[in-house]
C-alpha atoms as a PDB file:
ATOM      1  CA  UNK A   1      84.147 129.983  95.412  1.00  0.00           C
ATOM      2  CA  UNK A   2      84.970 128.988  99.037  1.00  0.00           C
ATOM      3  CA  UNK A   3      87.575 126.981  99.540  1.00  0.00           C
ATOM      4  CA  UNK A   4      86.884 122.725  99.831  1.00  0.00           C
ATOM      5  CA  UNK A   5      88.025 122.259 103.961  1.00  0.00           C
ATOM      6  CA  UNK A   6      87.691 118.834 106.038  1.00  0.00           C
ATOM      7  CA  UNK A   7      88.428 118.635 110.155  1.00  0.00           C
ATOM      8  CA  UNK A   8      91.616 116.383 110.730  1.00  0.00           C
ATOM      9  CA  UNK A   9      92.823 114.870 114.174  1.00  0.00           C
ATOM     10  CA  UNK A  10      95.373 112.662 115.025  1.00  0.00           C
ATOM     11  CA  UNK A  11      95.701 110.906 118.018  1.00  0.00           C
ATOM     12  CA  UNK A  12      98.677 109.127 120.551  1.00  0.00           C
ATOM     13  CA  UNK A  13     102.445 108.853 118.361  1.00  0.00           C
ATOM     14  CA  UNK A  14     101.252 109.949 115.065  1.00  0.00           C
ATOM     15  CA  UNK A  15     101.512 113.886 116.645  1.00  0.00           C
ATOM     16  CA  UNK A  16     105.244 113.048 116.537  1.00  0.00           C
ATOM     17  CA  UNK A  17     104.974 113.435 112.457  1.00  0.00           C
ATOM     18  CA  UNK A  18     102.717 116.399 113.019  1.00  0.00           C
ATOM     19  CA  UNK A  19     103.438 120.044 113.168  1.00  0.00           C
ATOM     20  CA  UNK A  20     103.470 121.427 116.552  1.00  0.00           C
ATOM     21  CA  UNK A  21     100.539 124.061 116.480  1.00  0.00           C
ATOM     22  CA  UNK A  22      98.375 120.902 114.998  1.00  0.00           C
ATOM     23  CA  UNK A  23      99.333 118.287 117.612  1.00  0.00           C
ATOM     24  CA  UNK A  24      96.328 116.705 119.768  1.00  0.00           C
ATOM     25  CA  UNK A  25      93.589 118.940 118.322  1.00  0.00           C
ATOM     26  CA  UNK A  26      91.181 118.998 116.013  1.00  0.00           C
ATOM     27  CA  UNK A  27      92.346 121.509 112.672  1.00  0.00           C
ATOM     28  CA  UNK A  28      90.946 122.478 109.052  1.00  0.00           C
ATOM     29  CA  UNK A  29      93.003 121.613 106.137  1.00  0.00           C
ATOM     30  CA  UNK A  30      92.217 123.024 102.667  1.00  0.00           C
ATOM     31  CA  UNK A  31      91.428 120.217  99.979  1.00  0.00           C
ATOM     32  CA  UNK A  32      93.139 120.016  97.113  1.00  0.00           C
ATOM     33  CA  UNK A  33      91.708 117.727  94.800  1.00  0.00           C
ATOM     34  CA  UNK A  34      90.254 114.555  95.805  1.00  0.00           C
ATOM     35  CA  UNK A  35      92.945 112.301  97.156  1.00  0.00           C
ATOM     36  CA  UNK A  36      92.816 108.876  99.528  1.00  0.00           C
ATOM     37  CA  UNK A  37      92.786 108.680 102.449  1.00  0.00           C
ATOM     38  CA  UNK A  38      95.901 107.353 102.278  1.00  0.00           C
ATOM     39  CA  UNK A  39      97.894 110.319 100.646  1.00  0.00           C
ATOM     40  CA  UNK A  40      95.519 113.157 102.684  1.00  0.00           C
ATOM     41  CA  UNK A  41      97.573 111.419 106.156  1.00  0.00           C
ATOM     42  CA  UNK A  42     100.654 111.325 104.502  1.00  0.00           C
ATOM     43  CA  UNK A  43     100.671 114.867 103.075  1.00  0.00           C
ATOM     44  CA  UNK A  44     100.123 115.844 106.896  1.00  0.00           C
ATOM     45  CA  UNK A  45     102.912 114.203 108.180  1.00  0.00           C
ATOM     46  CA  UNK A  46     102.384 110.601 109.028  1.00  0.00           C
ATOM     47  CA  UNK A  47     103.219 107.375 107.288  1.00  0.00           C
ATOM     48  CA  UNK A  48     100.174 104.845 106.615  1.00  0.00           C
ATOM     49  CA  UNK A  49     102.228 101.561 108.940  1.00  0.00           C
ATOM     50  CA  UNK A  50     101.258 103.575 111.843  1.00  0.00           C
ATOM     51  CA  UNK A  51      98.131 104.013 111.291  1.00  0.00           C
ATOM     52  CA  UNK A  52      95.810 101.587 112.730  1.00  0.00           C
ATOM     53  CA  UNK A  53      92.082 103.193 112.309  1.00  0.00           C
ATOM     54  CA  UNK A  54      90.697 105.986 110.400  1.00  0.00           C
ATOM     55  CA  UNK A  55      87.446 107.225 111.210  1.00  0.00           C
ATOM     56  CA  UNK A  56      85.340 109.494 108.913  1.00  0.00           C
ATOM     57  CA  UNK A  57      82.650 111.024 110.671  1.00  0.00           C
ATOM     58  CA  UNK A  58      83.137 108.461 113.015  1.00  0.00           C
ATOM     59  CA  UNK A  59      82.729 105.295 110.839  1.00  0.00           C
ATOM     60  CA  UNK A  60      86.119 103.118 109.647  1.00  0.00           C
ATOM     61  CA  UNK A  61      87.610 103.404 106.079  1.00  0.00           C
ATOM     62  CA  UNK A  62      90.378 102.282 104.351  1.00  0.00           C
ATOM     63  CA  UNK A  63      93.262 104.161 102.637  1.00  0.00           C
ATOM     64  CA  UNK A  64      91.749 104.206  99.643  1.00  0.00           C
ATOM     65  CA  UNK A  65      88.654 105.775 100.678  1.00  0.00           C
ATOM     66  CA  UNK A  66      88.274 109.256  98.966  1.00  0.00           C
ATOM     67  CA  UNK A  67      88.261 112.374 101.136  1.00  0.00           C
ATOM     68  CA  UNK A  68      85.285 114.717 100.846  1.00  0.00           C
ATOM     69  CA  UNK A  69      84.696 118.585 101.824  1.00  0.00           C
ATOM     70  CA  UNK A  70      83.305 118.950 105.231  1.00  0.00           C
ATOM     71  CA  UNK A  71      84.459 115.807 106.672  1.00  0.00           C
ATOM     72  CA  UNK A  72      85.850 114.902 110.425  1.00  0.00           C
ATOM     73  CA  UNK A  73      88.581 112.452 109.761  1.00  0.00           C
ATOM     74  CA  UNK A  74      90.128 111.014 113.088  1.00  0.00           C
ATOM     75  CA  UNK A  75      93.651 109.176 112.867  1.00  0.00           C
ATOM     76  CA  UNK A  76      94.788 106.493 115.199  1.00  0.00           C
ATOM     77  CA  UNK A  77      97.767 104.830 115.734  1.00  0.00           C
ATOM     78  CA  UNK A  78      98.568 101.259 116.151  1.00  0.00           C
ATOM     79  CA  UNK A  79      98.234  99.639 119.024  1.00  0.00           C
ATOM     80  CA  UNK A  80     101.305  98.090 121.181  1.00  0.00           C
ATOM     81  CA  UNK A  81     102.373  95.821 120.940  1.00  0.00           C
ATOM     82  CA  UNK A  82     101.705  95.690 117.412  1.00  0.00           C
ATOM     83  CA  UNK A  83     100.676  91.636 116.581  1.00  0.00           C
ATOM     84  CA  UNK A  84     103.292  90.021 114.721  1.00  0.00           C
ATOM     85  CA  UNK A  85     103.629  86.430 113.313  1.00  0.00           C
ATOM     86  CA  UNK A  86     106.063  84.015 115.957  1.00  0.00           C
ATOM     87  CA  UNK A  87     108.645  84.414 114.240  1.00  0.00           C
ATOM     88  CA  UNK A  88     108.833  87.851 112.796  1.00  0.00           C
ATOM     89  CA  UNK A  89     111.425  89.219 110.036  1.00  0.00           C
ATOM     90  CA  UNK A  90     112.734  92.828 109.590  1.00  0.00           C
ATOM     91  CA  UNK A  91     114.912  94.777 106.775  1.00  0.00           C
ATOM     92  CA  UNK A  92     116.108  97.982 107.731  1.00  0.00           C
ATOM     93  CA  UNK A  93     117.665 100.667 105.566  1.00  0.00           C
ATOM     94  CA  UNK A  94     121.139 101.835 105.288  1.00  0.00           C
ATOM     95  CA  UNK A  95     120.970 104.214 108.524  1.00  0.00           C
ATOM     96  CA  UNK A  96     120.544 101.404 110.751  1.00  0.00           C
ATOM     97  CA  UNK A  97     123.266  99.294 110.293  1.00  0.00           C
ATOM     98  CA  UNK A  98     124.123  98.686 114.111  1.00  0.00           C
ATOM     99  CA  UNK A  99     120.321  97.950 115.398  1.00  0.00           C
ATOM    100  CA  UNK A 100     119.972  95.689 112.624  1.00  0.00           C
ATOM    101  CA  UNK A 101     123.436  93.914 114.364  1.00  0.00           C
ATOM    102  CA  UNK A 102     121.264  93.516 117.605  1.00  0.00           C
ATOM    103  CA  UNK A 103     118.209  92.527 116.058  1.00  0.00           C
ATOM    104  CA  UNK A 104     120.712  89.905 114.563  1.00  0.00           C
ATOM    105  CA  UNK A 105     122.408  89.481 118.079  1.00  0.00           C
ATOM    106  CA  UNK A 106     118.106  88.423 119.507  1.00  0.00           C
ATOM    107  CA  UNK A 107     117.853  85.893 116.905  1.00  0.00           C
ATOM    108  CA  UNK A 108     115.706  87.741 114.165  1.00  0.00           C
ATOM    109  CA  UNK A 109     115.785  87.489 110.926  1.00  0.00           C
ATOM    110  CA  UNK A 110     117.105  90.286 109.423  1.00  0.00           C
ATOM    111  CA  UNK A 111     118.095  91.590 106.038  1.00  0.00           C
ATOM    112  CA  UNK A 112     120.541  94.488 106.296  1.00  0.00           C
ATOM    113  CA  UNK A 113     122.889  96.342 103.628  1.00  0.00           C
ATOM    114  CA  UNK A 114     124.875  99.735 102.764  1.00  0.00           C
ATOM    115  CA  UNK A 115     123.576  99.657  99.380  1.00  0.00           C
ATOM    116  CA  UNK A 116     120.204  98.900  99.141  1.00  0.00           C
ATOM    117  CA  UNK A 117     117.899 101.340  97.436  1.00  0.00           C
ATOM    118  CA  UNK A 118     114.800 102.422  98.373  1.00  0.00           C
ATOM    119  CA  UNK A 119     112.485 100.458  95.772  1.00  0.00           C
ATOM    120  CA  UNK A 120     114.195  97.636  96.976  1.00  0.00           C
ATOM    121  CA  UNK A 121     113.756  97.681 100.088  1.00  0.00           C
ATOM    122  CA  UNK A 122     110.042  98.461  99.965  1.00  0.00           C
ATOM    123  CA  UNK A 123     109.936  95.420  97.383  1.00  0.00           C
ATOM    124  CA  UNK A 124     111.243  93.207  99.632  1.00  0.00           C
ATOM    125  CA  UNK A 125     109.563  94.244 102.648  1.00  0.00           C
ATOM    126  CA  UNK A 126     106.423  93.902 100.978  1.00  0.00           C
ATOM    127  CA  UNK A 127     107.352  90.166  99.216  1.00  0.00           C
ATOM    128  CA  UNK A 128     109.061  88.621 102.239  1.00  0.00           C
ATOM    129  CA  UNK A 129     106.775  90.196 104.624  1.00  0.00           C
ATOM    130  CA  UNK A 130     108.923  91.867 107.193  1.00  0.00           C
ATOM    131  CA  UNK A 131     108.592  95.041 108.983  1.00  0.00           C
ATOM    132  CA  UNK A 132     110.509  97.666 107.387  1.00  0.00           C
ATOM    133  CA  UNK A 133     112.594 100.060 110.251  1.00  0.00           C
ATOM    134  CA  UNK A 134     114.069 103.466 108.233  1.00  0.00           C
ATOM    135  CA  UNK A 135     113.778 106.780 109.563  1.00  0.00           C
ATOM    136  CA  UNK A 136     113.239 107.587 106.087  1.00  0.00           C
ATOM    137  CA  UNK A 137     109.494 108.721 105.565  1.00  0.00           C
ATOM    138  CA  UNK A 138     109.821 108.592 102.699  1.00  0.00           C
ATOM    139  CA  UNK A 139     110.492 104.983 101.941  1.00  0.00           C
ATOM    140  CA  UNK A 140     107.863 103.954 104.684  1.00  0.00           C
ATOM    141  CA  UNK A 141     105.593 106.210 102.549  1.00  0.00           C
ATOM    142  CA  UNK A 142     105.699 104.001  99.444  1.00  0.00           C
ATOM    143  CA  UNK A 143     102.439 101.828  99.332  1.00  0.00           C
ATOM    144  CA  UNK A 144     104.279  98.401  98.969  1.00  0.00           C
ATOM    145  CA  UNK A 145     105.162  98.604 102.695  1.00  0.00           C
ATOM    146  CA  UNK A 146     102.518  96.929 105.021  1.00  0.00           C
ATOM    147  CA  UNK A 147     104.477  96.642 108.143  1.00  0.00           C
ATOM    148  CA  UNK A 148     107.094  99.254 109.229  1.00  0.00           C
ATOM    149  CA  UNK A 149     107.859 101.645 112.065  1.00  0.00           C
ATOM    150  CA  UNK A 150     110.216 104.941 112.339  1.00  0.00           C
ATOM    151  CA  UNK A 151     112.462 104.974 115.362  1.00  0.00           C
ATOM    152  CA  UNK A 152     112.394 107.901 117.297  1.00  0.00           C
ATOM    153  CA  UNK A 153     115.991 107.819 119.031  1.00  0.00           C
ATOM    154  CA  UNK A 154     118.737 108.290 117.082  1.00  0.00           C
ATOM    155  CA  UNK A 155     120.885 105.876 119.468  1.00  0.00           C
ATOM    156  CA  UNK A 156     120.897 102.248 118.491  1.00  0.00           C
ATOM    157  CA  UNK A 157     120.406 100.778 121.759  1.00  0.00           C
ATOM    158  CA  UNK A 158     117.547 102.941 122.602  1.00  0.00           C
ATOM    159  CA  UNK A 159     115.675 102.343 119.228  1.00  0.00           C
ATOM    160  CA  UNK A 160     116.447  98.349 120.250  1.00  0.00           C
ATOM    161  CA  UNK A 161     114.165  99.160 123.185  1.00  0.00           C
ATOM    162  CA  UNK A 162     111.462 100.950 121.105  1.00  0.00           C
ATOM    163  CA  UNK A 163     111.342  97.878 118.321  1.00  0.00           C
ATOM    164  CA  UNK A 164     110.980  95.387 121.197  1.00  0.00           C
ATOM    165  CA  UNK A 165     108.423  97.119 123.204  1.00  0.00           C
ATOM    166  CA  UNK A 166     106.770  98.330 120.269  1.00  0.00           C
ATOM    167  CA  UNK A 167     106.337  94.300 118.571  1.00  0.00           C
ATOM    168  CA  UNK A 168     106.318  92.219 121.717  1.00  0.00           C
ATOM    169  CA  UNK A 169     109.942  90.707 120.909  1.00  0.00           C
ATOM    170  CA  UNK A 170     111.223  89.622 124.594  1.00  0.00           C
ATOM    171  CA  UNK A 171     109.047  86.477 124.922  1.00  0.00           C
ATOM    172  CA  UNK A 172     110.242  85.685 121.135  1.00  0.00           C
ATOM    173  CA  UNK A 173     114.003  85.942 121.229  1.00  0.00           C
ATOM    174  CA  UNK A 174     116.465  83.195 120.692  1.00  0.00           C
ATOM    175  CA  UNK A 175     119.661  85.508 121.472  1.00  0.00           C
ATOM    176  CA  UNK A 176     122.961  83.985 120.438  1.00  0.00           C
ATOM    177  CA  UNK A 177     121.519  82.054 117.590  1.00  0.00           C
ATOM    178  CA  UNK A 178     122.169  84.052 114.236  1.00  0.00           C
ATOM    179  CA  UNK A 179     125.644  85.742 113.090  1.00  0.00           C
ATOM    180  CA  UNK A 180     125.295  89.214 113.154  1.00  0.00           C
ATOM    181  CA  UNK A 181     127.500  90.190 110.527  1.00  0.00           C
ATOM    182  CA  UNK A 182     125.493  88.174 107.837  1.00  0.00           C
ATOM    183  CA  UNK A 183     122.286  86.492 109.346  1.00  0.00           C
ATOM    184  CA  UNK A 184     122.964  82.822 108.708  1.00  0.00           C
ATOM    185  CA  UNK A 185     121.972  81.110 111.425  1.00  0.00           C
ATOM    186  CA  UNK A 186     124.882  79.788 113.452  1.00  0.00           C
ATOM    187  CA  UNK A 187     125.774  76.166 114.232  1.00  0.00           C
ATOM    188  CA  UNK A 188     128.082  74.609 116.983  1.00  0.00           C
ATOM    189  CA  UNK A 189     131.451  73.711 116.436  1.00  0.00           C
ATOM    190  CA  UNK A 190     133.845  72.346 118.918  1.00  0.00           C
ATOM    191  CA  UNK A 191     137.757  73.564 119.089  1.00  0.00           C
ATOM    192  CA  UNK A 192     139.149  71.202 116.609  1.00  0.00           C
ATOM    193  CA  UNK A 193     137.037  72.519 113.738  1.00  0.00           C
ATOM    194  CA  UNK A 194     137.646  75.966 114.671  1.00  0.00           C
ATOM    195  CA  UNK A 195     140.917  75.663 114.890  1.00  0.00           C
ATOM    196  CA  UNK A 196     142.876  77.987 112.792  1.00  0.00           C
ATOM    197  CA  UNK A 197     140.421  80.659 112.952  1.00  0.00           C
ATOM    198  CA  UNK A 198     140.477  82.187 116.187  1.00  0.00           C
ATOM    199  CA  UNK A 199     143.079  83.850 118.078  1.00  0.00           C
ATOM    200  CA  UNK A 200     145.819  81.949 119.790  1.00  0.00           C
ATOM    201  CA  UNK A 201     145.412  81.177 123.290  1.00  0.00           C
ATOM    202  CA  UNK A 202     141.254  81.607 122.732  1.00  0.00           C
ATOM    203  CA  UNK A 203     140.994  77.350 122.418  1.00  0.00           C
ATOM    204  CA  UNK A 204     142.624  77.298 126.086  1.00  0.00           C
ATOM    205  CA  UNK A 205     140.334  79.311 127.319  1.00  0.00           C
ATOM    206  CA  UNK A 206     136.950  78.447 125.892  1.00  0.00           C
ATOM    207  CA  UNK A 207     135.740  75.324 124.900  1.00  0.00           C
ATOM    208  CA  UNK A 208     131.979  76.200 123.155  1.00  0.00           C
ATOM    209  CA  UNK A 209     132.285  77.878 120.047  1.00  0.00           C
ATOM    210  CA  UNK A 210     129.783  78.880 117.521  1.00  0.00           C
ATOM    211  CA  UNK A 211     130.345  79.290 113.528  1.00  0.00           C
ATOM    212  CA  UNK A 212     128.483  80.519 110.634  1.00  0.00           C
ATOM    213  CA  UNK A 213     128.335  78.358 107.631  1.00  0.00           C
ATOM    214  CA  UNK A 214     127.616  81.872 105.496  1.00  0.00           C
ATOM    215  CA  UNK A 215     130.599  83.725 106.037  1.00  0.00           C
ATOM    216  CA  UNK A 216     132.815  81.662 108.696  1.00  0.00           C
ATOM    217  CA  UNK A 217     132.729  83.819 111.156  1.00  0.00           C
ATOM    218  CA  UNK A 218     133.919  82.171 114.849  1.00  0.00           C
ATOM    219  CA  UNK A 219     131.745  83.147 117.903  1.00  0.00           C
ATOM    220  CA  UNK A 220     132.766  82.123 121.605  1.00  0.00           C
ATOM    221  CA  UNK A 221     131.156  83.839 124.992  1.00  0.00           C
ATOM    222  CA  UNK A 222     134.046  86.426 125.815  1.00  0.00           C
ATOM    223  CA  UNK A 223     134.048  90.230 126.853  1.00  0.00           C
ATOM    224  CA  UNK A 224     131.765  91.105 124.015  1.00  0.00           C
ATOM    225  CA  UNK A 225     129.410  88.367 124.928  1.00  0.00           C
ATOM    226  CA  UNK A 226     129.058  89.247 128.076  1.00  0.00           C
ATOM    227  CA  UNK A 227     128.288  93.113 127.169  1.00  0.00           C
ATOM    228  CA  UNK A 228     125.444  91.467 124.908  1.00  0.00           C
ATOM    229  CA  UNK A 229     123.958  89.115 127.522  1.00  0.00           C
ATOM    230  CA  UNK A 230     123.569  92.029 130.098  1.00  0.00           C
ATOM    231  CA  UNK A 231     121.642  93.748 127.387  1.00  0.00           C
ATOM    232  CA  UNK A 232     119.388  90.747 127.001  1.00  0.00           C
ATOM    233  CA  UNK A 233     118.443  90.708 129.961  1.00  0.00           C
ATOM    234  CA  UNK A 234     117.786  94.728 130.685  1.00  0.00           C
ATOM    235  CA  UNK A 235     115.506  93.717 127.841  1.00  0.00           C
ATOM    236  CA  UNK A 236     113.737  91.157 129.593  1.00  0.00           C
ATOM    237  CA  UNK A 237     113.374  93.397 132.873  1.00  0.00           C
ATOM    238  CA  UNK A 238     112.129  95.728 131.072  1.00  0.00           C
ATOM    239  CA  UNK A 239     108.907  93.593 130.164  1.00  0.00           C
ATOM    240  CA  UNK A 240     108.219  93.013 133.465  1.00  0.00           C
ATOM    241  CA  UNK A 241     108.156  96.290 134.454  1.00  0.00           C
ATOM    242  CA  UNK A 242     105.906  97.770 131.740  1.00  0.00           C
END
């Protein structure tokens, strides 16, 4: 008996997942069973949030769509910026502690811990509806998860860069506005009712403060403020460039 083959492509980022020798070309993969759509990507590299379109024999499926023997199937990725709602929400796993502190730092919602397990972070992603970041595949893998995206740099500022270009962000952050060891969003708080928590010699020099009513954490515009404001706005030149 011959053995059950289909034609496979994929297109633009998703040939980052893919095996060299298969990237941007068309190649024959044996069948084995008859699984979705869904799992046939997946088994070849790719996680289904960046997919966008699937084409068999040049007409749109979904996921669960069954794959058959002699078959073209053509992968797409999603487009960029990806549409998100106005104000979008993130959780990000374990590995990404420090972008999930700049996220934070833009004014986005997001849910970040050292302990959270994978279920749960699928679970959550898919209940609260944010984009899941992890450069786990295999938590972006698991079929709960709607939205998500893998960064490809390994450096926290430069996956910053890829998140923001990738969902639009610049025209939607509120930088300044959230605590970014906890998420609350912060309040103002003038130098008597901070006083007592900050440094000595910090009230002489600064009058606007900023507090969190989560974990009481004191924020005022010094050296590390500055660092984060010229990193705001490499973001926003960057959006004008592109």
């Amino acid at each position: 008996m011959s053995a059950r083959q289909l034609t496979v492509r994929f297109h633009g980022a998703l040939n980052d997942f893919v095996a060299p020798e298969r990237r941007e070309r068309a190649f024959t993969h044996v069948l084995q069973g008859s699984p979705s759509v869904k799992d046939l990507i997946e088994s070849l590299g790719p996680p289904h949030p960046e997919v966008d379109v699937v084409l068999v024999d040049g007409e749109p499926v979904g996921f669960g769509h069954r794959a058959e023997a002699d078959t073209n199937v053509e992968v797409y990725p999603a487009s960029v910026p990806v549409p998100l709602p106005e104000l979008p929400r993130f959780i990000l796993d374990v590995g990404l502690g420090r972008l999930s502190g700049f996220l934070r730092m833009l004014g986005f919602d997001t849910l970040w811990r050292n302990d959270y397990a994978d279920d749960l972070l699928a679970r959550l992603s898919h209940d609260e509806s944010r984009v899941l970041l992890t450069r786990d595949l295999g938590v972006l893998k698991r079929s709960e998860v709607v939205q998500g995206y893998y960064p490809r740099a390994t450096d926290p500022a430069h996956q910053l860069v890829e998140v923001v270009r990738r969902y639009g962000l610049t025209s939607r952050m509120r930088p300044f506005s959230r605590c970014i060891a906890c998420n609350a969003p912060l309040s103002t708080a003038t130098p008597d009712e901070v006083q007592g928590r900050i440094p000595e010699g910090v009230a002489e020099r600064h009058s606007h403060f900023q507090q969190c009513p989560g974990c009481k954490r004191v924020f005022w515009p010094g050296t590390h403020h500055e660092r984060m404001q010229n990193l705001v706005d490499t973001l926003r030149r960057l959006e004008q460039s592109s």
